[in-house]
Protein backbone atom coordinates (compact mmCIF):
# COMPACT_ATOMS: atom_id res chain seq x y z
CA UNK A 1 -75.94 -11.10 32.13
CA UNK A 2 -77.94 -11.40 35.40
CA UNK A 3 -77.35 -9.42 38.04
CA UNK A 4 -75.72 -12.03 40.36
CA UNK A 5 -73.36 -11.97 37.84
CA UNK A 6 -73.02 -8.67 37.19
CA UNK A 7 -72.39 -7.78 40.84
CA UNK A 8 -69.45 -10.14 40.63
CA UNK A 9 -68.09 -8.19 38.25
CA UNK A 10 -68.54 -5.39 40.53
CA UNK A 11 -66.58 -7.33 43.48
CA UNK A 12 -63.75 -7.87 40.70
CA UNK A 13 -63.67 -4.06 39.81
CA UNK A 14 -62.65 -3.96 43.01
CA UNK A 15 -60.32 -6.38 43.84
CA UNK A 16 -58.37 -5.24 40.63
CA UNK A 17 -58.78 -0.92 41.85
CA UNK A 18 -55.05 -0.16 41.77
CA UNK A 19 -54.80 3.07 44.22
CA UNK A 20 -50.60 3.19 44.63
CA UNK A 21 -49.61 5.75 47.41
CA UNK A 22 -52.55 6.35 49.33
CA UNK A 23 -53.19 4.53 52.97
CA UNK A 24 -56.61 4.20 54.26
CA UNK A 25 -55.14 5.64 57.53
CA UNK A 26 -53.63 8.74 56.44
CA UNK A 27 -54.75 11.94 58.22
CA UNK A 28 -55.30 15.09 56.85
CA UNK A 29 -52.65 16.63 59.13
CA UNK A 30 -50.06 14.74 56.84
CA UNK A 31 -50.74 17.07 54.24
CA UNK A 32 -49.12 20.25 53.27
CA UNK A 33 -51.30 23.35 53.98
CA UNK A 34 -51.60 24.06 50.12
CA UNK A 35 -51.92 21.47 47.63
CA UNK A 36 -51.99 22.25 43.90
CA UNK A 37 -53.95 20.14 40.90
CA UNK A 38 -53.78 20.27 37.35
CA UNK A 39 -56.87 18.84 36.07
CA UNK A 40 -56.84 17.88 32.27
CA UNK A 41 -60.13 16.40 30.81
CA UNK A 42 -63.69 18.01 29.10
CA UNK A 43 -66.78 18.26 30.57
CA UNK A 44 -66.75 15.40 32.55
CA UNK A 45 -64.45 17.83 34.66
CA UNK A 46 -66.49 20.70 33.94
CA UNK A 47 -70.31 19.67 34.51
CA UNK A 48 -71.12 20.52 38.22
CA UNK A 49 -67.98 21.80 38.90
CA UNK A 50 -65.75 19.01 40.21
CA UNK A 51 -62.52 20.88 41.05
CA UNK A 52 -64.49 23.43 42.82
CA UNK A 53 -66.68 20.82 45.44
CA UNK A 54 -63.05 19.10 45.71
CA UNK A 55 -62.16 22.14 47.26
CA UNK A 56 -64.48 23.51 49.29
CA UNK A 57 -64.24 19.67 50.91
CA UNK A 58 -60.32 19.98 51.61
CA UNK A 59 -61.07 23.25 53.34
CA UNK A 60 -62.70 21.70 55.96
CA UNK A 61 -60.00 19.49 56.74
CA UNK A 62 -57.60 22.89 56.73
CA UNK A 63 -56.53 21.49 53.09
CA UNK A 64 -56.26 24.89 50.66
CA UNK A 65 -56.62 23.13 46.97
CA UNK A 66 -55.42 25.45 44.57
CA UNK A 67 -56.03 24.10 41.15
CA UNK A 68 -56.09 24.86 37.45
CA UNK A 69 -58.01 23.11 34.54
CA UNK A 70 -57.50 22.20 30.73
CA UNK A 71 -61.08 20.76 29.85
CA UNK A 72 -62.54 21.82 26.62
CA UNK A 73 -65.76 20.05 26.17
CA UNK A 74 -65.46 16.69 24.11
CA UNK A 75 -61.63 16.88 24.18
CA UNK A 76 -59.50 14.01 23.89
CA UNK A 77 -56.09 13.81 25.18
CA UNK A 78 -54.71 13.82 22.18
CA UNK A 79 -55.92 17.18 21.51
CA UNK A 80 -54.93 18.91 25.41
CA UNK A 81 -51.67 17.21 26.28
CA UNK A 82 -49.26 19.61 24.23
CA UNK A 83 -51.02 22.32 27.05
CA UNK A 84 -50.80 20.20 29.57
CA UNK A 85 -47.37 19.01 29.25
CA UNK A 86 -46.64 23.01 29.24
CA UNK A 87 -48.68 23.92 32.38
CA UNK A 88 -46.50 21.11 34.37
CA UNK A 89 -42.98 22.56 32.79
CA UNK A 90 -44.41 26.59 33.70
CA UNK A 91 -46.06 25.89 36.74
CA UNK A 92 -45.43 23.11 40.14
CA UNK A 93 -48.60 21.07 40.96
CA UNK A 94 -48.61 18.29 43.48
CA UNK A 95 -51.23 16.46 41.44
CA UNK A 96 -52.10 16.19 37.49
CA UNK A 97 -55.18 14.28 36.90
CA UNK A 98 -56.22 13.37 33.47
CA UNK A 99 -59.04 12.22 31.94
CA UNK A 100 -59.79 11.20 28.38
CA UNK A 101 -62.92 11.26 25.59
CA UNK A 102 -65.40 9.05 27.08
CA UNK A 103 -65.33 5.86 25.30
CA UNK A 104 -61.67 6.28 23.62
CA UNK A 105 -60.33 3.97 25.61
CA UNK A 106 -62.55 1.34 23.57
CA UNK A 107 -62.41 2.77 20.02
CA UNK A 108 -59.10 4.24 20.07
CA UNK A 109 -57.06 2.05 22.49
CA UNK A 110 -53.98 2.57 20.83
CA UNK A 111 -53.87 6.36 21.99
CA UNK A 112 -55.57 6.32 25.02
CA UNK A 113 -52.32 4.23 26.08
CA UNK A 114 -49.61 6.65 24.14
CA UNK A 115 -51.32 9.32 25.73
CA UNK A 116 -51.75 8.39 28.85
CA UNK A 117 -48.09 7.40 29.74
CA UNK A 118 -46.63 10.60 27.42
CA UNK A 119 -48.39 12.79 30.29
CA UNK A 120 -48.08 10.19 33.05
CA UNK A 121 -44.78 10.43 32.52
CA UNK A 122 -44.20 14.29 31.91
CA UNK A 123 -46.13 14.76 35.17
CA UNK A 124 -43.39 12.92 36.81
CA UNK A 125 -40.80 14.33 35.57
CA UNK A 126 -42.25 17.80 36.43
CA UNK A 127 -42.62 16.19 40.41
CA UNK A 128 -46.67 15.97 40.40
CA UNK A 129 -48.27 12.87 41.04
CA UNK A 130 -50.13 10.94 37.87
CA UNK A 131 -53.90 10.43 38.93
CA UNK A 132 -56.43 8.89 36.20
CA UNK A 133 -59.85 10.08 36.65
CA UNK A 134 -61.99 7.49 35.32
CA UNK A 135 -65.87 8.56 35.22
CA UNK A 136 -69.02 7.67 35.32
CA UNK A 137 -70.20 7.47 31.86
CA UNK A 138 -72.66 4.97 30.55
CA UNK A 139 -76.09 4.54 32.04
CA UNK A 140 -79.75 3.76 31.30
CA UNK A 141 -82.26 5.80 31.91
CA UNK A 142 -80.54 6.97 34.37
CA UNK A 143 -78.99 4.57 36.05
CA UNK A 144 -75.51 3.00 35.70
CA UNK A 145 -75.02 0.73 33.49
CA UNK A 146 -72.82 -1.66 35.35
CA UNK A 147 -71.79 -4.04 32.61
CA UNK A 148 -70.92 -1.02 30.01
CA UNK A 149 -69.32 0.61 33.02
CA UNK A 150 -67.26 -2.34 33.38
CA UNK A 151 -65.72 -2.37 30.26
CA UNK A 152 -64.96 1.52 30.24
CA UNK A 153 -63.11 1.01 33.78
CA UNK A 154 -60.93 -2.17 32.42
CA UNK A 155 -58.16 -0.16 30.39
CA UNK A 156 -58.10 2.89 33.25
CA UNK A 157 -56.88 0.17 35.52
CA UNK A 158 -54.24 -1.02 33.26
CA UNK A 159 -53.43 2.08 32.40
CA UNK A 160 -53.14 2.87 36.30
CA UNK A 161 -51.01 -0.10 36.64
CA UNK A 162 -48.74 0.91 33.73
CA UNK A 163 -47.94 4.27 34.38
CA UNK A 164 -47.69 3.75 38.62
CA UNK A 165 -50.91 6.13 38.53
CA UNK A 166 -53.50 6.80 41.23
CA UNK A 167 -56.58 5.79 40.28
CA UNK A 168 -59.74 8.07 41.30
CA UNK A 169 -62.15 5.24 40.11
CA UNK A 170 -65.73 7.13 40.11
CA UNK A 171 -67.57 5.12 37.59
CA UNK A 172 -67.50 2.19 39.84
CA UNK A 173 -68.02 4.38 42.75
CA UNK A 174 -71.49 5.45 41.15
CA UNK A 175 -72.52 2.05 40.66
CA UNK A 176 -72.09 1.32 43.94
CA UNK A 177 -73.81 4.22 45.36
CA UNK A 178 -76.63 3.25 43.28
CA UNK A 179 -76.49 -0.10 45.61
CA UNK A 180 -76.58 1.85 48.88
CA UNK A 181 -78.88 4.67 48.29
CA UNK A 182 -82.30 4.75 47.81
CA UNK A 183 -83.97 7.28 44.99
CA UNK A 184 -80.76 8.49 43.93
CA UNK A 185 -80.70 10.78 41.43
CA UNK A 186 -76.77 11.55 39.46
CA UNK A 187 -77.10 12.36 36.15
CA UNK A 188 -78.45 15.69 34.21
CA UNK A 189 -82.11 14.59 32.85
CA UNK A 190 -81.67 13.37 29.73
CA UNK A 191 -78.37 13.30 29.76
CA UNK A 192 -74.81 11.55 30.68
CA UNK A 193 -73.29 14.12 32.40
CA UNK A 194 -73.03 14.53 36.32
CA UNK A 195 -75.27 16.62 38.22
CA UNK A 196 -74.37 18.32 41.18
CA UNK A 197 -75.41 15.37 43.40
CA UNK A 198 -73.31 13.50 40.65
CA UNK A 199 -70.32 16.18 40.62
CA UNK A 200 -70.74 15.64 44.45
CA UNK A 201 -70.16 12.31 44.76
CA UNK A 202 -67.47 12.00 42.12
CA UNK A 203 -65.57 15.03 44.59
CA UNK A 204 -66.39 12.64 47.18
CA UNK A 205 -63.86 10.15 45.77
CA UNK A 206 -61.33 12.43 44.92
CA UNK A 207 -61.31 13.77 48.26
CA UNK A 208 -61.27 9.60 49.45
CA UNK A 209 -58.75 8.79 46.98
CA UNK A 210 -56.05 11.66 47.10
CA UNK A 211 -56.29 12.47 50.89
CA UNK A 212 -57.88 9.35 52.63
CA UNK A 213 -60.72 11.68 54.02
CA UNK A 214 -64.42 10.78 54.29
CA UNK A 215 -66.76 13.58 53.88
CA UNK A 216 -69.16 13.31 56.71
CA UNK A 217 -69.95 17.50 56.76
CA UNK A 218 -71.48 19.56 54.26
CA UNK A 219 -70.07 23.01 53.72
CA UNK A 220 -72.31 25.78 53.31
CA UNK A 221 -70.69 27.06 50.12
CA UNK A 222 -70.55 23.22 48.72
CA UNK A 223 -72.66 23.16 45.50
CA UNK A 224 -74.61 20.65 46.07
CA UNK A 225 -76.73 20.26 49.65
CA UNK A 226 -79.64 17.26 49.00
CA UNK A 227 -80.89 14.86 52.08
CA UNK A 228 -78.89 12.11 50.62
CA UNK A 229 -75.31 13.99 50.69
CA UNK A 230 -73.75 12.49 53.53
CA UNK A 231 -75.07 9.37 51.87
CA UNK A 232 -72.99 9.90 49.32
CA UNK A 233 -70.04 10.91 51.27
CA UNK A 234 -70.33 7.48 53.28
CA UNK A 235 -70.89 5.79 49.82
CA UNK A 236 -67.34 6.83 48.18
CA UNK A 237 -65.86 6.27 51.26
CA UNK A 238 -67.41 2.83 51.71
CA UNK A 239 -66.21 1.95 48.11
CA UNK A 240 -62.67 3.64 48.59
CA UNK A 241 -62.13 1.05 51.45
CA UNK A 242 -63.27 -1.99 49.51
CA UNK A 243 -61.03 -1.06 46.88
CA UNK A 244 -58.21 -1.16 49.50
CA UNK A 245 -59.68 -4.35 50.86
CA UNK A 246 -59.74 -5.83 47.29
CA UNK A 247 -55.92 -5.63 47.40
CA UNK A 248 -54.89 -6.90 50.80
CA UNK A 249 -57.08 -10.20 50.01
């Protein structure tokens, strides 16, 4: 695949980003004080620390993110949705994200779908909103790999469509970034996993996706402070509003 056409895949990514209940215009100051997450996933939660760069971002907005997680390392749905379903019935969260075995939606499709609306749909019920964290998971050498990213995205937008989710598309988000900043650097050497910069970014779209904020400060107990963070922060933003533009064309 060239990459002419690979970046129209990109541009249909895009188009197809289903983000329900979010506006691009929304303010912080719509926002109650507090806002609670339950964050259900592995390490792709885990690895620099996601929750915790989500909130140190909302607190500069005056947004105190209170959150919990359920993210065993290598852990499929399958195997964390009896505690999840649990934590929503014990305890009130405004948002449950969840996020499954990287690659399951492609070798296991079957449950990635059962599981997915079984917790989209006991998050509901329990009055937090579903969100699908999709991440960034395939690269080379380093780099996304845009096609293979591609095909991991495809069912978390169905999925997202299904279930009347929110979808915090990062995967897409890092290929994009990739586009618009020089020398980046995302993953763990050697590895698949987010670095801070990486964990950074991903925050970045949480914080674009769930609150319709763009991160244009650095705070000084954030975990990650490189030259390129605003960068980033511009990036997810930049991305979160093509996704929205995507779906008024």
């Amino acid at each position: 695949m060239t990459k002419t056409i690979i970046s129209v895949v990109l541009c249909i990514i895009l188009a197809l980003t289903i983000i329900p209940g979010c506006s691009r215009e929304t303010p912080a100051d719509t926002f109650e004080k507090t806002v609670s997450i339950l964050f259900v996933g592995n390490s792709f939660i885990f690895k620099g620390n996601v929750p915790k760069q989500i909130k140190t971002f909302c607190a500069m907005y005056g947004i105190d993110v209170t959150y919990t997680t359920i993210a065993p390392g290598g852990a499929a749905l399958r195997k964390t949705k009896k505690r999840a379903i649990a934590a929503m019935e014990t305890k009130k969260f405004d948002y449950a994200v969840f996020q499954d075995k990287g690659g399951r939606q492609l070798f296991e499709p079957q449950g990635f779908v059962e599981d997915i609306k079984e917790l989209c749909d006991a998050a509901k019920h329990s009055g937090a909103i579903p969100v699908l964290y999709n991440p960034a998971w395939p690269n080379n050498d380093g780099i996304p790999d845009e096609r293979e990213q591609y095909k991991q995205t495809r069912p978390y937008l169905a999925a997202a469509k299904q279930n009347d989710a929110v979808l915090v598309n990062a995967g897409d988000a890092w290929v994009y970034a990739y586009r618009t900043v020089p020398d980046i650097s995302l993953y763990k050497h050697n590895d698949f996993h987010a670095n801070n910069a990486g964990a950074y970014l991903t925050a970045c779209v949480f914080v674009s996706t769930l609150f319709g904020l763009q991160v244009k400060d650095i705070a000084p107990d954030n975990l990650y402070h490189g030259e390129d963070a605003l960068a980033l922060g511009r990036a997810a933003w930049e991305f979160y509003l093509a996704s929205f533009s995507g779906m008024d064309s």
